[in-house]
C-alpha atoms as a PDB file:
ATOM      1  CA  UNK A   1       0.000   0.000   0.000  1.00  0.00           C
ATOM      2  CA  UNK A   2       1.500   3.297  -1.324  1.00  0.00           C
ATOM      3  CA  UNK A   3       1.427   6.047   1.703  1.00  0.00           C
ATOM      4  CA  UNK A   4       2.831  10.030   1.321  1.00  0.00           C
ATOM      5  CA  UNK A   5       3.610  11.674   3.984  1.00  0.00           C
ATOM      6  CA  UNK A   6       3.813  15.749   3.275  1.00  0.00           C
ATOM      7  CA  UNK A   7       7.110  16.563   3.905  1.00  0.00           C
ATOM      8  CA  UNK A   8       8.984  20.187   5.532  1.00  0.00           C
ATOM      9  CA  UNK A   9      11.980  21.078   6.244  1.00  0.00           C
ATOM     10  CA  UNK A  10      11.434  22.756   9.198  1.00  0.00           C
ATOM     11  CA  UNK A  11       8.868  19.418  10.982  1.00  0.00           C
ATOM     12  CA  UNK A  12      11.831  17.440   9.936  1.00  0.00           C
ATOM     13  CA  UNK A  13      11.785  15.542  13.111  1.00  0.00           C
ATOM     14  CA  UNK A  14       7.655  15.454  12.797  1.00  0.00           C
ATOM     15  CA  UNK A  15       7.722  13.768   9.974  1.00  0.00           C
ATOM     16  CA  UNK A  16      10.450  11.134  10.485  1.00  0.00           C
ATOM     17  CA  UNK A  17       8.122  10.490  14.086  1.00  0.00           C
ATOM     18  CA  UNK A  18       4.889   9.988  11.628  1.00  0.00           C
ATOM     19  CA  UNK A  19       7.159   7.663   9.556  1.00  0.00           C
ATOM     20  CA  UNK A  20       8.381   5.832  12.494  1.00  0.00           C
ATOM     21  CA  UNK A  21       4.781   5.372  13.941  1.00  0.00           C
ATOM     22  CA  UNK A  22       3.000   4.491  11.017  1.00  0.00           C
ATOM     23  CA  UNK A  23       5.480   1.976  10.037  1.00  0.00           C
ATOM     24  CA  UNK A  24       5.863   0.837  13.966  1.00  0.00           C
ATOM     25  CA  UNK A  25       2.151  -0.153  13.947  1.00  0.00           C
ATOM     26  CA  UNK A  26       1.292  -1.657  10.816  1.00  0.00           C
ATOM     27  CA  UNK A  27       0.484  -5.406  10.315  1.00  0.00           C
ATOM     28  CA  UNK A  28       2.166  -5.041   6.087  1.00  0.00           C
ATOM     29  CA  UNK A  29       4.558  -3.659   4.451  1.00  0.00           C
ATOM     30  CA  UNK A  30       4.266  -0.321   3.312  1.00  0.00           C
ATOM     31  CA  UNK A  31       5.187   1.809   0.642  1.00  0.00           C
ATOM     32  CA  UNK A  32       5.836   4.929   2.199  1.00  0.00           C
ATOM     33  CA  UNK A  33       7.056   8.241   0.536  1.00  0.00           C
ATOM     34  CA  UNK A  34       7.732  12.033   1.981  1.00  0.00           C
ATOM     35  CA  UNK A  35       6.001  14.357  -0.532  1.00  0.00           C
ATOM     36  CA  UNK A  36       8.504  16.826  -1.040  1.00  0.00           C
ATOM     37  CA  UNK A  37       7.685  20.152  -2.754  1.00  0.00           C
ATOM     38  CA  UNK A  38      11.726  20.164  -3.928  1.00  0.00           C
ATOM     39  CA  UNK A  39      11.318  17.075  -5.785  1.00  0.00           C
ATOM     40  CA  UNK A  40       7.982  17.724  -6.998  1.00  0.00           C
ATOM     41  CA  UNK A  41       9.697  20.867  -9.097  1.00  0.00           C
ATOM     42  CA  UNK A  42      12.798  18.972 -10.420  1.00  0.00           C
ATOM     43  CA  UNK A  43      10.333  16.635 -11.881  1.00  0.00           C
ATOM     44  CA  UNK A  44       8.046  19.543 -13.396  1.00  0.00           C
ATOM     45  CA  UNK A  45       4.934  18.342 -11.850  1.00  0.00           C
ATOM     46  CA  UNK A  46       4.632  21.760  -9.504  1.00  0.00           C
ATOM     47  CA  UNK A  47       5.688  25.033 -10.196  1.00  0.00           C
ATOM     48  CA  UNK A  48       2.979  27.448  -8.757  1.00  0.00           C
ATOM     49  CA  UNK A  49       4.762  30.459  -6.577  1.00  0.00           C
ATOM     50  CA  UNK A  50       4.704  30.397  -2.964  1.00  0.00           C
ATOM     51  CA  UNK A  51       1.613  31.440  -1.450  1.00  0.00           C
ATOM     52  CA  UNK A  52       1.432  33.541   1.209  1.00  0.00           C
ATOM     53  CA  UNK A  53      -1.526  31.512   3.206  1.00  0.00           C
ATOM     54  CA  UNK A  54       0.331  28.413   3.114  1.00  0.00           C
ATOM     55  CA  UNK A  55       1.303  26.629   6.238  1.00  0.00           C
ATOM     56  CA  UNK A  56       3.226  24.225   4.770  1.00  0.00           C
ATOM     57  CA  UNK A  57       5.376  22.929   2.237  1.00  0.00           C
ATOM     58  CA  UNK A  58       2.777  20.542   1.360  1.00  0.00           C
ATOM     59  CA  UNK A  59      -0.428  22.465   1.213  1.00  0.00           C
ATOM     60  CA  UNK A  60      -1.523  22.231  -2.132  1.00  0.00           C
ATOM     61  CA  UNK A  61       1.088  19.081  -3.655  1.00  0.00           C
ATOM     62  CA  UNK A  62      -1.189  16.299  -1.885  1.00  0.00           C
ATOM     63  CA  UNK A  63      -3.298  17.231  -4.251  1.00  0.00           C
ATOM     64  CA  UNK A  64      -1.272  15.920  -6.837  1.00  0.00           C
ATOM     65  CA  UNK A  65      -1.036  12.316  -5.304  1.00  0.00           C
ATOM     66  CA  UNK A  66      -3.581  11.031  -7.858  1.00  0.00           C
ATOM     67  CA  UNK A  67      -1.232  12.493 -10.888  1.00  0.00           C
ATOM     68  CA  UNK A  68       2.174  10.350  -9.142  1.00  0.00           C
ATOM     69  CA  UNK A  69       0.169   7.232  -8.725  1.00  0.00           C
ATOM     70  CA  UNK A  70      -0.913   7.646 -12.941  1.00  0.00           C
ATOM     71  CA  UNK A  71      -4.220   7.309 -11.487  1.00  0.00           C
ATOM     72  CA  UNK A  72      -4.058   4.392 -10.823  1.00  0.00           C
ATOM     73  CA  UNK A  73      -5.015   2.341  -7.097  1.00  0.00           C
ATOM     74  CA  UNK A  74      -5.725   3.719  -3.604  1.00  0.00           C
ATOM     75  CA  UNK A  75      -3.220   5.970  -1.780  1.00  0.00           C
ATOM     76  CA  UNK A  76      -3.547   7.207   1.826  1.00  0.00           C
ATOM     77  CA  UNK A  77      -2.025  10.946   2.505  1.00  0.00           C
ATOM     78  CA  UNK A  78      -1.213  12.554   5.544  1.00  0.00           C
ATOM     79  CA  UNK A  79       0.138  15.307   7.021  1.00  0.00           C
ATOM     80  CA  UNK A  80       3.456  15.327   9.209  1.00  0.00           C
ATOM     81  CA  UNK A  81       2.019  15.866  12.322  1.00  0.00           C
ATOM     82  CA  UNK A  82       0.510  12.741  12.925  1.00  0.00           C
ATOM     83  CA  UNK A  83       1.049   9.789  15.420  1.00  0.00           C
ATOM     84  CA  UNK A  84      -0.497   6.697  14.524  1.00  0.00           C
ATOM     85  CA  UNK A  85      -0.995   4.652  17.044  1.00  0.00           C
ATOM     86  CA  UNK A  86      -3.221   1.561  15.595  1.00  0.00           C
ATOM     87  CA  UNK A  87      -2.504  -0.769  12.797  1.00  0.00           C
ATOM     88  CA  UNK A  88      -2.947   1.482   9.344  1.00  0.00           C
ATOM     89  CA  UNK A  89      -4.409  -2.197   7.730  1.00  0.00           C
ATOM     90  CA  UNK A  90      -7.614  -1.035   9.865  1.00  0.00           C
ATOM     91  CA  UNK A  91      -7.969   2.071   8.022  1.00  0.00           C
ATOM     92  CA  UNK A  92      -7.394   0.202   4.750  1.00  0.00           C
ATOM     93  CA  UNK A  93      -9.694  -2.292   5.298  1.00  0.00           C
ATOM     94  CA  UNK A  94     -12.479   0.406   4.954  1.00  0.00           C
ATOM     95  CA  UNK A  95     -11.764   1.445   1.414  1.00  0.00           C
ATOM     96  CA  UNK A  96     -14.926   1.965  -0.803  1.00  0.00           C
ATOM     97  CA  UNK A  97     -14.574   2.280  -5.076  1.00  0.00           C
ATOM     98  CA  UNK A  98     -17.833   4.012  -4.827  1.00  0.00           C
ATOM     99  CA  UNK A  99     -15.729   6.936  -3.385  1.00  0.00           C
ATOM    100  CA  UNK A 100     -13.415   9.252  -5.326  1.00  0.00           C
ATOM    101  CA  UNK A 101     -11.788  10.271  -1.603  1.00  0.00           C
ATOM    102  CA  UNK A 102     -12.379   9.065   2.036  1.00  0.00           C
ATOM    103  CA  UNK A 103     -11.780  11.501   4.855  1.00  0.00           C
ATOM    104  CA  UNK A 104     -13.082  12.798   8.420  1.00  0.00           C
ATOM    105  CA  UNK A 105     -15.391  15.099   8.097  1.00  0.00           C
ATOM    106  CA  UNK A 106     -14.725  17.318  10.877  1.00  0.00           C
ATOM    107  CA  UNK A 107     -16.959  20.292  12.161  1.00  0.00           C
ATOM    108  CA  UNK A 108     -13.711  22.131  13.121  1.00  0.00           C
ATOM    109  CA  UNK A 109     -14.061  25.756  14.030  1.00  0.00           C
ATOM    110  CA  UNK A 110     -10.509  26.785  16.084  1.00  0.00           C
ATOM    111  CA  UNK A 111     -11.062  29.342  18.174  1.00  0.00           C
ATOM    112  CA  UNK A 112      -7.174  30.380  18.357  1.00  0.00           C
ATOM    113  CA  UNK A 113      -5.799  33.045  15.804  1.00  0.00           C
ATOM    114  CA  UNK A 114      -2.184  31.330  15.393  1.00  0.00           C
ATOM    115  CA  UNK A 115      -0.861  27.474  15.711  1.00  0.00           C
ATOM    116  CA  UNK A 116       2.672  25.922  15.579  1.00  0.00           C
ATOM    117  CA  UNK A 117       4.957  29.043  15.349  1.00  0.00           C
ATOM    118  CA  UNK A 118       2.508  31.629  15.366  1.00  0.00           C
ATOM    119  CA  UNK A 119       1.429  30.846  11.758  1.00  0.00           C
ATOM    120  CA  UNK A 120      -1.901  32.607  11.297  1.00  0.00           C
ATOM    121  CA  UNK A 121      -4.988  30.257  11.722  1.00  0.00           C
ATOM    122  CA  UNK A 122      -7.518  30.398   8.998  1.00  0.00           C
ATOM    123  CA  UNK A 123     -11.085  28.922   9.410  1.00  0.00           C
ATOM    124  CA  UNK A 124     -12.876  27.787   6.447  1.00  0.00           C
ATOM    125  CA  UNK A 125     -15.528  25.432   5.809  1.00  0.00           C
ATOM    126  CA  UNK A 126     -13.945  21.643   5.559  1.00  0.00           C
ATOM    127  CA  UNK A 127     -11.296  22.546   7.390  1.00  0.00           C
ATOM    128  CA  UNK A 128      -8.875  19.671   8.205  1.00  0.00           C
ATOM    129  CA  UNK A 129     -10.585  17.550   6.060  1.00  0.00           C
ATOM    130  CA  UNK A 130      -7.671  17.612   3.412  1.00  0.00           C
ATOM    131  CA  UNK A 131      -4.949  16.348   6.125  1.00  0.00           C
ATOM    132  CA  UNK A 132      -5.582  12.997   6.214  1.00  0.00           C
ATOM    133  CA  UNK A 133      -6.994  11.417   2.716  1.00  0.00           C
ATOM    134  CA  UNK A 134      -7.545   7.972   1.308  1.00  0.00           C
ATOM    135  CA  UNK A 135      -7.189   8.202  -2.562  1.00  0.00           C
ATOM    136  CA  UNK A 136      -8.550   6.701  -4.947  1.00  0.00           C
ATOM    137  CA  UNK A 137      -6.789   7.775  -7.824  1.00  0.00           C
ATOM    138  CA  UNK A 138      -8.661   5.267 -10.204  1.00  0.00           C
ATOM    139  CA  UNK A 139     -11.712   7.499  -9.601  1.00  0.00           C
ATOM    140  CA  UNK A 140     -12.593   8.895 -12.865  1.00  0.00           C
ATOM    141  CA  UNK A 141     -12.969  11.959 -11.146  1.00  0.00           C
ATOM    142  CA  UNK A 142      -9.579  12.132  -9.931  1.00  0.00           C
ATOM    143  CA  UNK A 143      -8.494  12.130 -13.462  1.00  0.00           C
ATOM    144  CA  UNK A 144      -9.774  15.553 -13.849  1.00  0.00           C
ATOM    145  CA  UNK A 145      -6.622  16.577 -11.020  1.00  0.00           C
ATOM    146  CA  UNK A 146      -4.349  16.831 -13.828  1.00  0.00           C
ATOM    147  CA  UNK A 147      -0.861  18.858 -12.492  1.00  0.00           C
ATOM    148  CA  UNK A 148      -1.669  21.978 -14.456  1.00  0.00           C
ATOM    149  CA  UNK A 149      -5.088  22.233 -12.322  1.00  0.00           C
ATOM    150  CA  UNK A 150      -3.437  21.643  -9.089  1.00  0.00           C
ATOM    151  CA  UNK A 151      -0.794  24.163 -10.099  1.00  0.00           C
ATOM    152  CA  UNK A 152      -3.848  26.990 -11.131  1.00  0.00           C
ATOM    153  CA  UNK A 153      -6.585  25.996  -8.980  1.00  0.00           C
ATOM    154  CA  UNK A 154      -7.042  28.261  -5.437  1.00  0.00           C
ATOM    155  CA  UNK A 155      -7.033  26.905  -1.916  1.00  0.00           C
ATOM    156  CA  UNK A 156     -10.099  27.174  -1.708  1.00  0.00           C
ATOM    157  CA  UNK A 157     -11.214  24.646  -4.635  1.00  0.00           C
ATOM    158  CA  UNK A 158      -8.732  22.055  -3.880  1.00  0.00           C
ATOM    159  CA  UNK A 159      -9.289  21.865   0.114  1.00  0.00           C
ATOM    160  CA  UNK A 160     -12.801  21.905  -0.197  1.00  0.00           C
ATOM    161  CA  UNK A 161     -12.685  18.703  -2.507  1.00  0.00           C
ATOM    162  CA  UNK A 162     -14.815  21.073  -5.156  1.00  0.00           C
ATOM    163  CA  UNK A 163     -13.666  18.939  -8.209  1.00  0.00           C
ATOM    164  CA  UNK A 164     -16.479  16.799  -6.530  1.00  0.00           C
ATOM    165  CA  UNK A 165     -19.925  15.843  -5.592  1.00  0.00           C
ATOM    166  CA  UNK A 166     -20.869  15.017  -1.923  1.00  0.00           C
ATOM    167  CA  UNK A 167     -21.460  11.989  -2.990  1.00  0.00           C
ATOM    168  CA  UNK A 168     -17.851  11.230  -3.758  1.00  0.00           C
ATOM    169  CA  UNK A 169     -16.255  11.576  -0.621  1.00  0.00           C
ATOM    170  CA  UNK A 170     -16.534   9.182   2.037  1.00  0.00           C
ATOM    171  CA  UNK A 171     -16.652   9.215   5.516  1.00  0.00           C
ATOM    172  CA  UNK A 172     -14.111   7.758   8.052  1.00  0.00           C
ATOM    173  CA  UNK A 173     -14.287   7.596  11.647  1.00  0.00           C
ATOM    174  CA  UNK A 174     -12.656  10.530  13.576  1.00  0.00           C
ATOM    175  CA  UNK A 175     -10.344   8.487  15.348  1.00  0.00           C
ATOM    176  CA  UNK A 176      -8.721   8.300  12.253  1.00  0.00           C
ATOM    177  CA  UNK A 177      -7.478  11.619  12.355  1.00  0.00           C
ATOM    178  CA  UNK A 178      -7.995  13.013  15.836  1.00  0.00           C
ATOM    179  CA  UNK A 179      -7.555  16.116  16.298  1.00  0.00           C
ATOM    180  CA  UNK A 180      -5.772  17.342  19.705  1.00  0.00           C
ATOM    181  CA  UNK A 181      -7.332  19.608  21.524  1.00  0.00           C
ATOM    182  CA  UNK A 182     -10.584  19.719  19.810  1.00  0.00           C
ATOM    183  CA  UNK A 183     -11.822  15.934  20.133  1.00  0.00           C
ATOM    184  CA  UNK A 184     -11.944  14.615  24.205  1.00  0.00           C
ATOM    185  CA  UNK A 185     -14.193  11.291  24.094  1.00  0.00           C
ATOM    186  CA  UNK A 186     -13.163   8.241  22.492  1.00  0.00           C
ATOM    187  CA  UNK A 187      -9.534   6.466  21.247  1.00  0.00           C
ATOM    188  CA  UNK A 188      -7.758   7.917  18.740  1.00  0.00           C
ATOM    189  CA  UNK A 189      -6.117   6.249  16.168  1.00  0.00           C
ATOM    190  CA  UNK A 190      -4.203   8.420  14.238  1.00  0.00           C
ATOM    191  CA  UNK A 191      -3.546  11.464  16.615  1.00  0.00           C
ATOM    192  CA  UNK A 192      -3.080  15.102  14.928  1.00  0.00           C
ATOM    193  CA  UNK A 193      -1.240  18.067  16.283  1.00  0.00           C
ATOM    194  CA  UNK A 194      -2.568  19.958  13.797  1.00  0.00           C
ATOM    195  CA  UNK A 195      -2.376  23.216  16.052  1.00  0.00           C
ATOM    196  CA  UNK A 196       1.136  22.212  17.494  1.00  0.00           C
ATOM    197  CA  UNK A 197       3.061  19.304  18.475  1.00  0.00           C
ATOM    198  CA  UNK A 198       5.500  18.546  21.665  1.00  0.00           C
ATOM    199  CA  UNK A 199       8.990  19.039  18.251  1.00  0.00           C
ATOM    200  CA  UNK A 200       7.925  23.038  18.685  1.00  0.00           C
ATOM    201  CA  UNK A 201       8.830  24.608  22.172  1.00  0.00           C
ATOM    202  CA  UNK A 202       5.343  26.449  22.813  1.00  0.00           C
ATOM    203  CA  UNK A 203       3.604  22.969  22.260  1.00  0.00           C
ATOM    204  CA  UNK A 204       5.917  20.843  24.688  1.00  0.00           C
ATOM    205  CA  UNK A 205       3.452  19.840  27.145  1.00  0.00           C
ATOM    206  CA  UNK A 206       0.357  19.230  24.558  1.00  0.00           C
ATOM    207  CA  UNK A 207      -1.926  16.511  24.763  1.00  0.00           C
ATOM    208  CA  UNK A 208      -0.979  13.353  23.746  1.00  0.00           C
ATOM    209  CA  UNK A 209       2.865  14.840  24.440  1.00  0.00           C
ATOM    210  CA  UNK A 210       4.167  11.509  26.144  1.00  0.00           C
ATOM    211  CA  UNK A 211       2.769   9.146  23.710  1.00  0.00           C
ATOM    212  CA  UNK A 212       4.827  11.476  20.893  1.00  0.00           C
ATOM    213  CA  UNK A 213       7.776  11.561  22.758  1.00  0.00           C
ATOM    214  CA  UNK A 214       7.770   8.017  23.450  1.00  0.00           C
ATOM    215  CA  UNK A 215       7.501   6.936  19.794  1.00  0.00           C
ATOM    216  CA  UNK A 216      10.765   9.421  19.680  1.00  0.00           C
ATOM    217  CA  UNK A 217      12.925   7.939  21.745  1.00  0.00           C
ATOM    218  CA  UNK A 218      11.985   4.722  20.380  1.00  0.00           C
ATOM    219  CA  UNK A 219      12.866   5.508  16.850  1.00  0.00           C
ATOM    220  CA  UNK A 220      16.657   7.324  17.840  1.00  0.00           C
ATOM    221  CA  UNK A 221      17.056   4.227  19.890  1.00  0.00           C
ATOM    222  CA  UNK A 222      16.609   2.300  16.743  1.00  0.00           C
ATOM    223  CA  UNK A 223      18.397   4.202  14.316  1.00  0.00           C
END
């Protein structure tokens, strides 16, 4: 099973903890690949400008995760600042062909004005749905994410999956892509700093900060 993992420079240490984790926890081998914006330019498949709203290095090239796979088979995406703590074969397991993309739909409405380091905080409707996706790059409609779009198209149309019908995206469980902070009640799966994890100084202490750090030591022990 292919997995990308969106890749920055400066969450180095994020993502090689997502890595570890994911790879820790799974039952198969995996596939797994950092989606990095550097390579993504040598091989001409992005070349739009820096935008100023972007977070990340990776904000707009997941969307090209259907163009890498030649459209071809399911691919799971997900940010850097996960922990997954369950067996990714679970999440697999619930693939559907009916769907073009499977995601958590979060009702996520931040009330903070910054996250990580002090990187404004935008609200906007789907928010968060876009961090964690299960592709299915067969999907005729996928076919229509051709590089050039992905490179033209505003934030706005590619997080909010407007390619799309509602009826193309399925639904996965939140624990799939829990969000710290913002969901309290049940067992996460896949655990998301997506406002700030314990690699950044002002987020040391977080939720879900000793299960992180464990996974940390484990994978410099093992290195």
């Amino acid at each position: 099973m292919k997995v990308f993992i969106g890749y920055d420079f400066k969450e180095d240490t994020a993502y090689r903890v997502c890595e570890y984790s994911i790879k820790k926890n799974s039952s198969i081998l995996l596939d797994i690949e950092a989606l990095k914006q550097q390579d993504l330019r040598r091989s001409n498949l992005y070349w739009r400008e820096k935008d100023p709203l972007s977070s990340t290095e990776f904000t707009f090239t997941r969307f090209l995760v259907p163009a890498i796979m030649q459209y071809q088979g399911w691919a799971l995406f997900c940010d850097s600042d996960f922990l997954w703590v369950d067996d990714v074969n679970k999440l697999f397991s619930q693939i559907d062909n009916r769907y073009a993309v499977m995601v958590v739909k979060h009702n996520y409405n931040p009330k903070l004005i910054t996250k990580k380091n002090d990187d404004p905080q935008y609200v906007y409707p789907r928010k968060n749905w876009s961090s964690m996706i299960l592709w299915n790059c067969s999907h005729r409609k996928n076919k229509l994410l051709t590089p050039n779009l992905v490179n033209i198209s505003s934030g706005e149309f590619l997080h909010r999956f407007m390619w799309l019908e509602d009826s193309d995206i399925g639904n996965i469980d939140k624990s799939w892509n829990w969000l710290v902070n913002w969901y309290h009640h049940g067992n996460p799966s896949a655990i998301h700093f997506t406002e700030g994890g314990p690699w950044l100084d002002n987020y040391k202490n977080c939720d879900y900060s000793i299960e992180w750090n464990q996974y940390n030591n484990a994978r410099l022990l093992n290195n």
